[in-house]
N, C-alpha and C. Protein backbone atom coordinates (compact mmCIF):
# COMPACT_ATOMS: atom_id res chain seq x y z
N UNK A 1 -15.73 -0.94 8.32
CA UNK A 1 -16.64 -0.73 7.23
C UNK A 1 -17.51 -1.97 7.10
N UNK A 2 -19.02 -2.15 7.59
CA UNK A 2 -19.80 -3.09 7.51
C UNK A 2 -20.36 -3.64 6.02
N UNK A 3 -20.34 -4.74 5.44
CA UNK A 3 -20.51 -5.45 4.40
C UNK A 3 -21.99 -5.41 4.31
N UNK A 4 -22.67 -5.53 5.54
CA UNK A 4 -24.08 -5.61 5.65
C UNK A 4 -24.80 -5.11 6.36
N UNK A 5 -25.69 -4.26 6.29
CA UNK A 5 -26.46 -3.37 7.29
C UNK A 5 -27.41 -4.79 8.49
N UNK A 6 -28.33 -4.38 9.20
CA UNK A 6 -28.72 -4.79 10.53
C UNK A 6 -29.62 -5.82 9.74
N UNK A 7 -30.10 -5.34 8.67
CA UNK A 7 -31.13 -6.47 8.32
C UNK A 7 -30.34 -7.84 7.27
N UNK A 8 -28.86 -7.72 6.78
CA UNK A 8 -27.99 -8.50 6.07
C UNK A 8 -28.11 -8.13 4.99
N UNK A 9 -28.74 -7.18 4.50
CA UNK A 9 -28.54 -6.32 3.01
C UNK A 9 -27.24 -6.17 3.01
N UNK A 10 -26.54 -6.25 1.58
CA UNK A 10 -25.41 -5.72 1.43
C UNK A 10 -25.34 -4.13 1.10
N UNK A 11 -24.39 -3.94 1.77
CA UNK A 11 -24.35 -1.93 1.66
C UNK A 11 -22.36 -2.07 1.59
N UNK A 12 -22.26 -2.79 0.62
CA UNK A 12 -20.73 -2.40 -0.36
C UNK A 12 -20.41 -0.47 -0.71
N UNK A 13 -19.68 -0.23 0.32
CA UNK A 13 -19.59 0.85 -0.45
C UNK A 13 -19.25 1.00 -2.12
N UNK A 14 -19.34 1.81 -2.87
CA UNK A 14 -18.66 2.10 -4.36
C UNK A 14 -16.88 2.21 -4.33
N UNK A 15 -16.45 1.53 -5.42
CA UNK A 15 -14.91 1.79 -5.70
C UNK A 15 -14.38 3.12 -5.31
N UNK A 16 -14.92 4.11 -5.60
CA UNK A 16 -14.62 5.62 -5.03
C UNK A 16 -14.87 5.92 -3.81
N UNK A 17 -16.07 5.33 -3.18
CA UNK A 17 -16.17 5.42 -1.40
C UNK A 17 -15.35 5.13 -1.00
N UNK A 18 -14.87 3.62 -1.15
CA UNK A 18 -13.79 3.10 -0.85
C UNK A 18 -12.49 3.78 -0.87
N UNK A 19 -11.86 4.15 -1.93
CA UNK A 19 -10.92 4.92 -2.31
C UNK A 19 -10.86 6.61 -1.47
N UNK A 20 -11.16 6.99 -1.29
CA UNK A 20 -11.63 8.16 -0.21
C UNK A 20 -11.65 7.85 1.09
N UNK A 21 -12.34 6.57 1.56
CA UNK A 21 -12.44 6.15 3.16
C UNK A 21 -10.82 5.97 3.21
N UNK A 22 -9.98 5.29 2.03
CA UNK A 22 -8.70 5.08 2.26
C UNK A 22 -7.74 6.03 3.09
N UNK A 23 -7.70 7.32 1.73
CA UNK A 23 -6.50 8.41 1.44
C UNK A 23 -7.63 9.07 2.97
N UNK A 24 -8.67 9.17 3.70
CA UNK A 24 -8.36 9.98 4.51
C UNK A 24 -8.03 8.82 6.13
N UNK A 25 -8.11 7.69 5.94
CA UNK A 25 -7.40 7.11 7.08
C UNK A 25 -5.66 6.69 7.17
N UNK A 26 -5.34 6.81 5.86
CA UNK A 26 -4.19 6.87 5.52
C UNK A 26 -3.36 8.44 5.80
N UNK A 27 -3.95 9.30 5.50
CA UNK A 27 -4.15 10.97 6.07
C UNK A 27 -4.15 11.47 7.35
N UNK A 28 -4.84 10.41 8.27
CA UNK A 28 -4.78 10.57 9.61
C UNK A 28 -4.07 9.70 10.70
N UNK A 29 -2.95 8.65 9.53
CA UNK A 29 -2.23 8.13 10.09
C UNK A 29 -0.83 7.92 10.06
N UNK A 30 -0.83 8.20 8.78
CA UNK A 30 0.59 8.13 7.96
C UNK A 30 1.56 6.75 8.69
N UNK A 31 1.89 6.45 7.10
CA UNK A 31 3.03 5.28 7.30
C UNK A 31 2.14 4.17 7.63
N UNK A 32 1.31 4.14 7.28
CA UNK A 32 0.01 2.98 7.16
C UNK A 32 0.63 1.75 7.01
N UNK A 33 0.44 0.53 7.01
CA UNK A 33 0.73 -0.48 6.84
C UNK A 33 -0.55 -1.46 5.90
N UNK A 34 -0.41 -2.67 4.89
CA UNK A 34 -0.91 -3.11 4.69
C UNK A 34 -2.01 -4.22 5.52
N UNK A 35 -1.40 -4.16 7.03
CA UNK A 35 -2.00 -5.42 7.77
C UNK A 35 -3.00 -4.48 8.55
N UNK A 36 -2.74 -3.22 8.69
CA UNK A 36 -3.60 -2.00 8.88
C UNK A 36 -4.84 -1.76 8.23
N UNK A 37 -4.77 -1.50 6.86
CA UNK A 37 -5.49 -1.59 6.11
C UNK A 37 -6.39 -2.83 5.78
N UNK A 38 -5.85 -3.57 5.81
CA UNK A 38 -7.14 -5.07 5.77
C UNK A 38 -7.76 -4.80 6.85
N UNK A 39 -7.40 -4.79 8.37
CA UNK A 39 -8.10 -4.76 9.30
C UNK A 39 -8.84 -3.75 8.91
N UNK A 40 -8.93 -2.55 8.82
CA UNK A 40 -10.07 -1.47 8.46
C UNK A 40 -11.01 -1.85 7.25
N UNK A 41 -10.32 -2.35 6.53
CA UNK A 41 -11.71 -2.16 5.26
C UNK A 41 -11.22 -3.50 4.99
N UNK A 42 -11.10 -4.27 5.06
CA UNK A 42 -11.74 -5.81 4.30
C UNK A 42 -10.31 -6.75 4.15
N UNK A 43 -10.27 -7.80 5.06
CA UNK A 43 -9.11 -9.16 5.26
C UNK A 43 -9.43 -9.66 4.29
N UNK A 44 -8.49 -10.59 3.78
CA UNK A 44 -8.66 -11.03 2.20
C UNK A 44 -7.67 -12.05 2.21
N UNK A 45 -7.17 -12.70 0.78
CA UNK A 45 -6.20 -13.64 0.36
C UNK A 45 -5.46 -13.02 -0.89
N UNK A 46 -5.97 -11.45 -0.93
CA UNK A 46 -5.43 -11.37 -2.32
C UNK A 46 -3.81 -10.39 -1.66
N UNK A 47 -2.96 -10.01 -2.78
CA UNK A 47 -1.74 -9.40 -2.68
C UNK A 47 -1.63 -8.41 -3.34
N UNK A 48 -0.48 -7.45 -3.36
CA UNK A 48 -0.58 -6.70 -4.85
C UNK A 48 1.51 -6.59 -5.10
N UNK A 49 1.57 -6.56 -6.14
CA UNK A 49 3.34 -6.71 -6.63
C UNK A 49 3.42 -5.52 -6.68
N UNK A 50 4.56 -4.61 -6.41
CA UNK A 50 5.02 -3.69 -7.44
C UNK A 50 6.23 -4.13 -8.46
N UNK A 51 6.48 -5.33 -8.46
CA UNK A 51 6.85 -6.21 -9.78
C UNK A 51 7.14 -7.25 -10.03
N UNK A 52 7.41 -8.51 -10.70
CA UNK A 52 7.04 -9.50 -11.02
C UNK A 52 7.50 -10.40 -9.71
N UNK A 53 6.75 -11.15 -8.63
CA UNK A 53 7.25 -11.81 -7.34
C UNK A 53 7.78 -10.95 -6.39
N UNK A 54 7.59 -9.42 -6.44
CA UNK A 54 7.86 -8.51 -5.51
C UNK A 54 6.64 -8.11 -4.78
N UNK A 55 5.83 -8.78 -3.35
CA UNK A 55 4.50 -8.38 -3.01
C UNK A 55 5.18 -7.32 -1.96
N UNK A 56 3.94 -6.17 -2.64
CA UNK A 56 4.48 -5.42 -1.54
C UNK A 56 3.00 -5.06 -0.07
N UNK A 57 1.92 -5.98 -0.40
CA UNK A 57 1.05 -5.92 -0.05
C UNK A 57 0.18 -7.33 0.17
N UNK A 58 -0.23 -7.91 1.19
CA UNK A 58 -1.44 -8.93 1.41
C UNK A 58 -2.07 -9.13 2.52
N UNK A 59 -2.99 -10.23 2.51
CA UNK A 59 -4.11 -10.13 3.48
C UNK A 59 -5.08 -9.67 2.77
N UNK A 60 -5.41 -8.80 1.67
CA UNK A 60 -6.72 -7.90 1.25
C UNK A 60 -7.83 -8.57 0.73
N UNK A 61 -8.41 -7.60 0.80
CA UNK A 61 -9.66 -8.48 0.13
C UNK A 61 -9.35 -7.80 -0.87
N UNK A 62 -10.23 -8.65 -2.24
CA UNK A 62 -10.19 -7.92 -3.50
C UNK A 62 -10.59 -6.68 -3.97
N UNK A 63 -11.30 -6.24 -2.97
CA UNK A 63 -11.97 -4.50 -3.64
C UNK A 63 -11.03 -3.86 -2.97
N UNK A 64 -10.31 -4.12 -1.73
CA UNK A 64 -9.24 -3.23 -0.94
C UNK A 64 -7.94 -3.39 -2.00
N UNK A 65 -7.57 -4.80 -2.49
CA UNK A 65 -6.49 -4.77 -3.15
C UNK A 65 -7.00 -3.63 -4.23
N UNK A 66 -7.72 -4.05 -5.21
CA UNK A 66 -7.67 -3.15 -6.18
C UNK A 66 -7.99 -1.48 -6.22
N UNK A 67 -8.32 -1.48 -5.21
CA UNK A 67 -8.59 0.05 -4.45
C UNK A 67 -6.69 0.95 -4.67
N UNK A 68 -6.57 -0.16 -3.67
CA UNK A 68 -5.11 0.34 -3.38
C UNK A 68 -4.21 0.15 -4.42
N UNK A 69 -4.52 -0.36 -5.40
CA UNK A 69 -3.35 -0.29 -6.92
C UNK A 69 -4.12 0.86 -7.30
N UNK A 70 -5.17 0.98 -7.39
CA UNK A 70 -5.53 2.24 -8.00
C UNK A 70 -4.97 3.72 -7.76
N UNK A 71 -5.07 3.67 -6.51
CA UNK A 71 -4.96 5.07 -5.29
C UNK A 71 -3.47 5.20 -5.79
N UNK A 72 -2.06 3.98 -5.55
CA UNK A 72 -0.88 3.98 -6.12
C UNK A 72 -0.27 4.86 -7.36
N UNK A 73 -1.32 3.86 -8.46
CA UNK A 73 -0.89 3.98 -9.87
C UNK A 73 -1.52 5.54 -10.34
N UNK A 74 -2.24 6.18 -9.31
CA UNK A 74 -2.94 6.83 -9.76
C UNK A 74 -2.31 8.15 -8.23
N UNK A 75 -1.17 8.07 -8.05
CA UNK A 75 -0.33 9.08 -7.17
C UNK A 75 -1.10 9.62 -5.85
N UNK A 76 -2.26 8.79 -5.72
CA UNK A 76 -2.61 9.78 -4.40
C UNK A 76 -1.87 9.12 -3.09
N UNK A 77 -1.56 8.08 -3.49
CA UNK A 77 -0.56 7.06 -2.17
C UNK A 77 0.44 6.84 -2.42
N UNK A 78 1.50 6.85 -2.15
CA UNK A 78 2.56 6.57 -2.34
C UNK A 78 3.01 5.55 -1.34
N UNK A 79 3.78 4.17 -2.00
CA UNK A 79 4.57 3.39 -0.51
C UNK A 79 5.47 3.29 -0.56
N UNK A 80 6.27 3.57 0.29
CA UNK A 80 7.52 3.73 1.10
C UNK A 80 7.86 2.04 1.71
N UNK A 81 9.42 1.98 1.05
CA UNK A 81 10.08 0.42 1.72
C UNK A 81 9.84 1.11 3.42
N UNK A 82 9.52 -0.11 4.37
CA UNK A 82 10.03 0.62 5.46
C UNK A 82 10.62 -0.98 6.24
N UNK A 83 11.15 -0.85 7.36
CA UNK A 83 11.29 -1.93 8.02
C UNK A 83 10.05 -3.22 8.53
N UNK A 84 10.62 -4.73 8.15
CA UNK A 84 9.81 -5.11 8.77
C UNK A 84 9.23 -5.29 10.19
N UNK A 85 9.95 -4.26 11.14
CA UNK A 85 9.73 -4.79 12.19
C UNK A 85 8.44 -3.65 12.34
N UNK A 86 8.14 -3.12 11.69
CA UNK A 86 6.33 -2.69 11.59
C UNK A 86 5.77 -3.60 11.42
N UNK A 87 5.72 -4.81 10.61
CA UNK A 87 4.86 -5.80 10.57
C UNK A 87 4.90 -7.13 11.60
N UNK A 88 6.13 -6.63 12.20
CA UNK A 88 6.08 -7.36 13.78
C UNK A 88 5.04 -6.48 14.88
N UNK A 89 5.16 -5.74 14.68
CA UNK A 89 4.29 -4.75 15.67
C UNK A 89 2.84 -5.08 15.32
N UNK A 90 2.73 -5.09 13.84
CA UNK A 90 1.18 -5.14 13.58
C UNK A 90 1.11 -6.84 13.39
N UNK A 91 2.02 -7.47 14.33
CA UNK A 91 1.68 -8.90 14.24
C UNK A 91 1.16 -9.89 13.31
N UNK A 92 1.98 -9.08 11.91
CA UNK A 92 1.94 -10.36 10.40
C UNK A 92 3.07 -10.07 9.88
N UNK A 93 3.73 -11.41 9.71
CA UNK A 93 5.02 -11.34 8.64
C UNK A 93 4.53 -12.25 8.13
N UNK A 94 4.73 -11.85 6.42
CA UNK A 94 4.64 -13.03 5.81
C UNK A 94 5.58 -14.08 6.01
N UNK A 95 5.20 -15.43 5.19
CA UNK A 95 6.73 -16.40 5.03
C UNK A 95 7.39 -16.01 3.79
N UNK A 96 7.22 -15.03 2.60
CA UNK A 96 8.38 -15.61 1.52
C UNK A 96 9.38 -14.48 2.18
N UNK A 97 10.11 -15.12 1.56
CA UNK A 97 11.35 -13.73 2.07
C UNK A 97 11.74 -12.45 1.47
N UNK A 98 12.27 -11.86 2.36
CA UNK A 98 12.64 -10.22 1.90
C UNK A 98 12.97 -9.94 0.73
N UNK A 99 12.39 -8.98 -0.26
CA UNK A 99 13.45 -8.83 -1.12
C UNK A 99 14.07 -7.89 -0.74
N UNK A 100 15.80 -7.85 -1.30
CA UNK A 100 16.56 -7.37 -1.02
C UNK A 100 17.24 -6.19 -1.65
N UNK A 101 16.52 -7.05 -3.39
CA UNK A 101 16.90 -5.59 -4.47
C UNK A 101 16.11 -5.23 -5.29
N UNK A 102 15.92 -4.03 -5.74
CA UNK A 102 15.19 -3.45 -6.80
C UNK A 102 14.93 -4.20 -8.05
N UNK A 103 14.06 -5.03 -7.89
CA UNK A 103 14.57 -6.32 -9.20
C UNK A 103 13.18 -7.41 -8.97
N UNK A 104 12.68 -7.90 -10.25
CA UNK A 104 11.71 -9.40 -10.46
C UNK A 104 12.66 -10.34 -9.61
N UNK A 105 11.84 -11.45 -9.47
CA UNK A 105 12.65 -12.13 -8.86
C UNK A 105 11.61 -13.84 -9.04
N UNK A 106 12.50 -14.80 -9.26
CA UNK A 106 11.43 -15.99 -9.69
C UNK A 106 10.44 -16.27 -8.98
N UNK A 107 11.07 -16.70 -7.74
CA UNK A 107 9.97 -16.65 -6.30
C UNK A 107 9.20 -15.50 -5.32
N UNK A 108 8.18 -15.64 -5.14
CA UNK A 108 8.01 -14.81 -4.41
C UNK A 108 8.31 -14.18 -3.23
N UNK A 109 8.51 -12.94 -3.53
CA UNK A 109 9.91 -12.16 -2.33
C UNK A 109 8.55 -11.03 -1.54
N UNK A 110 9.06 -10.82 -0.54
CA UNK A 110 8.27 -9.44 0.05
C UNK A 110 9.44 -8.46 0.30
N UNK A 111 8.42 -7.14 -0.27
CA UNK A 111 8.92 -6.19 0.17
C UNK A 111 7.95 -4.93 0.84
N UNK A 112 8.25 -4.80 2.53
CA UNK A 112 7.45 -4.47 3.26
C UNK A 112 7.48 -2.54 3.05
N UNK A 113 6.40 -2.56 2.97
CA UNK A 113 6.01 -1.01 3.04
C UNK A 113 5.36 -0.69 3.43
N UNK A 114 5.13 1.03 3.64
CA UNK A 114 3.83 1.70 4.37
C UNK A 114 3.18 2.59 3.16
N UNK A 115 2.16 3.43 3.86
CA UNK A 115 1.40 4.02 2.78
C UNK A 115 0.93 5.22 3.01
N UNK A 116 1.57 6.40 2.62
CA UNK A 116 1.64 7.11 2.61
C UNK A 116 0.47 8.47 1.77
N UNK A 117 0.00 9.30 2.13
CA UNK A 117 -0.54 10.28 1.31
C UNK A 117 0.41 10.95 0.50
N UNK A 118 0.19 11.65 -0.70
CA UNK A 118 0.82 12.28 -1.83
C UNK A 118 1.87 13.27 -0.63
N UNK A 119 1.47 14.00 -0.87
CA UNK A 119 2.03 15.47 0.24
C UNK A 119 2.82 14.63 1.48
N UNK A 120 2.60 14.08 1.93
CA UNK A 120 3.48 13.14 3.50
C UNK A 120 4.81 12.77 2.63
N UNK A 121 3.96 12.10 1.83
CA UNK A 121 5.36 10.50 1.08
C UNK A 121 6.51 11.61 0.37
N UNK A 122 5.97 12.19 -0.68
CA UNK A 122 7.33 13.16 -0.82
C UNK A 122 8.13 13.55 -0.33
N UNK A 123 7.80 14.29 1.48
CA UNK A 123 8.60 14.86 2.34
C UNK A 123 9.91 13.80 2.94
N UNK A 124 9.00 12.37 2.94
CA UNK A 124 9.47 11.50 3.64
C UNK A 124 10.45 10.94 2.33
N UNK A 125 9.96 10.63 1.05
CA UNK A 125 10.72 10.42 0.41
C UNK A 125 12.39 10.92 -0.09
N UNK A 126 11.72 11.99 0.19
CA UNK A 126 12.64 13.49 0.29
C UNK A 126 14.04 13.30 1.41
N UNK A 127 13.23 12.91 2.42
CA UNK A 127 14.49 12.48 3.39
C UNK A 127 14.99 11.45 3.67
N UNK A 128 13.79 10.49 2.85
CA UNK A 128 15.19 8.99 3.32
C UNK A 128 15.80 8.56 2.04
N UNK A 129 15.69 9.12 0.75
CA UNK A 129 16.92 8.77 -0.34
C UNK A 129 17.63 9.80 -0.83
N UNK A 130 19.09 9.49 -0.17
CA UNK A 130 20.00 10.01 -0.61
C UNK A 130 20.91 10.57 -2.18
N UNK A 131 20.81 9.38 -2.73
CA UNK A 131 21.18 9.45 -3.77
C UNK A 131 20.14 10.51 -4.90
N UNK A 132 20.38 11.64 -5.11
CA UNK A 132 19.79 12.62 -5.90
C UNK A 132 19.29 12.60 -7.52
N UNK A 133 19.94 11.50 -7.66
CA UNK A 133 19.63 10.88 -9.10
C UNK A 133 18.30 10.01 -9.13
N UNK A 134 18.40 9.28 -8.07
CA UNK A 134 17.43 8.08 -7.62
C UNK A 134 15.99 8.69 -7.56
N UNK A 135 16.00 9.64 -6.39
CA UNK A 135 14.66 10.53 -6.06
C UNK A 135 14.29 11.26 -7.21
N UNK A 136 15.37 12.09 -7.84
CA UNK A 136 14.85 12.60 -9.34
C UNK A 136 13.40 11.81 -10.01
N UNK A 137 14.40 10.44 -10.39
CA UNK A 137 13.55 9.17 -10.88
C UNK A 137 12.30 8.51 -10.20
N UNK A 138 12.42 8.60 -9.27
CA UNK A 138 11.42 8.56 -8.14
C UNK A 138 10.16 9.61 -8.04
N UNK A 139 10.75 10.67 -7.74
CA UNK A 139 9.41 11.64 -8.26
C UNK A 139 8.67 11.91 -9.51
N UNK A 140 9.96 11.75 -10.74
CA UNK A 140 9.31 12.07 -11.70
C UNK A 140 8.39 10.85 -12.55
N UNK A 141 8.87 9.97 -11.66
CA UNK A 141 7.49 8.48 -11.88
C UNK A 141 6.28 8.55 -10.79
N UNK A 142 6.76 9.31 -10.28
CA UNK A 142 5.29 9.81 -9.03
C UNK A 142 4.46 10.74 -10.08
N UNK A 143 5.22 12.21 -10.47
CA UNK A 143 4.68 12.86 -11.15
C UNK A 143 3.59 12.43 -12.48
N UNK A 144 4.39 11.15 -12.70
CA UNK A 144 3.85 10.85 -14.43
C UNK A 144 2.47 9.81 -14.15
N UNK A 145 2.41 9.32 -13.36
CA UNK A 145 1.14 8.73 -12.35
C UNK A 145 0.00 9.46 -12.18
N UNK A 146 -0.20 10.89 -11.60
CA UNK A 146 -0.84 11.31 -11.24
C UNK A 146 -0.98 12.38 -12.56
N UNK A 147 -0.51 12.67 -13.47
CA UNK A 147 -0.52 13.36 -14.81
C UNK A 147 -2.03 12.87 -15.59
């Protein structure tokens, strides 16, 4: 996605271009990765938590970060913990370390995920948590997102 057309005009797509170029490369790839995503639409310094010292996302630039909390909080993406050895493949590990549990944590911890479309992530969600109570809770905070 070019920042600047041939003559150095800026041609920024809009927050919603953006958000759309996302969910359909995310759509045609499934299990996306964050180091994925910077490379396509915009390398950065920013991160995003899903809670206090839990990053589950960096590298972005700021319109990609906030793109992608949006797309999240707003159920069309869903991310999935997955292994880090995806982010060996896509050749970035961060340095703080793993988190390990569902939980804030003082320092900053990573917890590596992919990124999923609405319709994909369910299925997948569907099959990798066991515990039936958990996913309950899980969907029905997916559900209340996109409400």
């Amino acid at each position: 996605m070019d920042k600047k057309d041939a003559n150095g005009i800026n041609n920024l797509p809009t927050k919603e271009e953006l958000k759309t170029a996302i969910i359909d490369f995310v759509s045609k790839r499934q299990g996306v990765s964050c180091v994925e995503l910077s490379r396509a639409f915009g390398e950065g310094s920013h991160i995003t938590e899903a809670r206090l010292n839990v990053i589950t996302a960096f590298g972005l630039s700021e319109e990609l970060a906030k793109a992608l909390v949006d797309l999240v909080n707003e159920g069309k993406l869903i991310s999935i913990p997955s292994e880090f050895l995806v982010y060996v493949c896509d050749g970035a590990i961060p340095r703080w370390p793993l988190a390990k549990r569902d939980r804030e944590y003082k320092k900053p911890h990573w917890l590596p995920v992919t990124y999923d479309t609405y319709e994909f992530g369910i299925a997948e969600l569907k099959r990798l948590v066991k515990d039936k109570k958990v996913l309950k809770q899980i969907l029905e905070d997916i559900e209340r997102r996109r409400a």
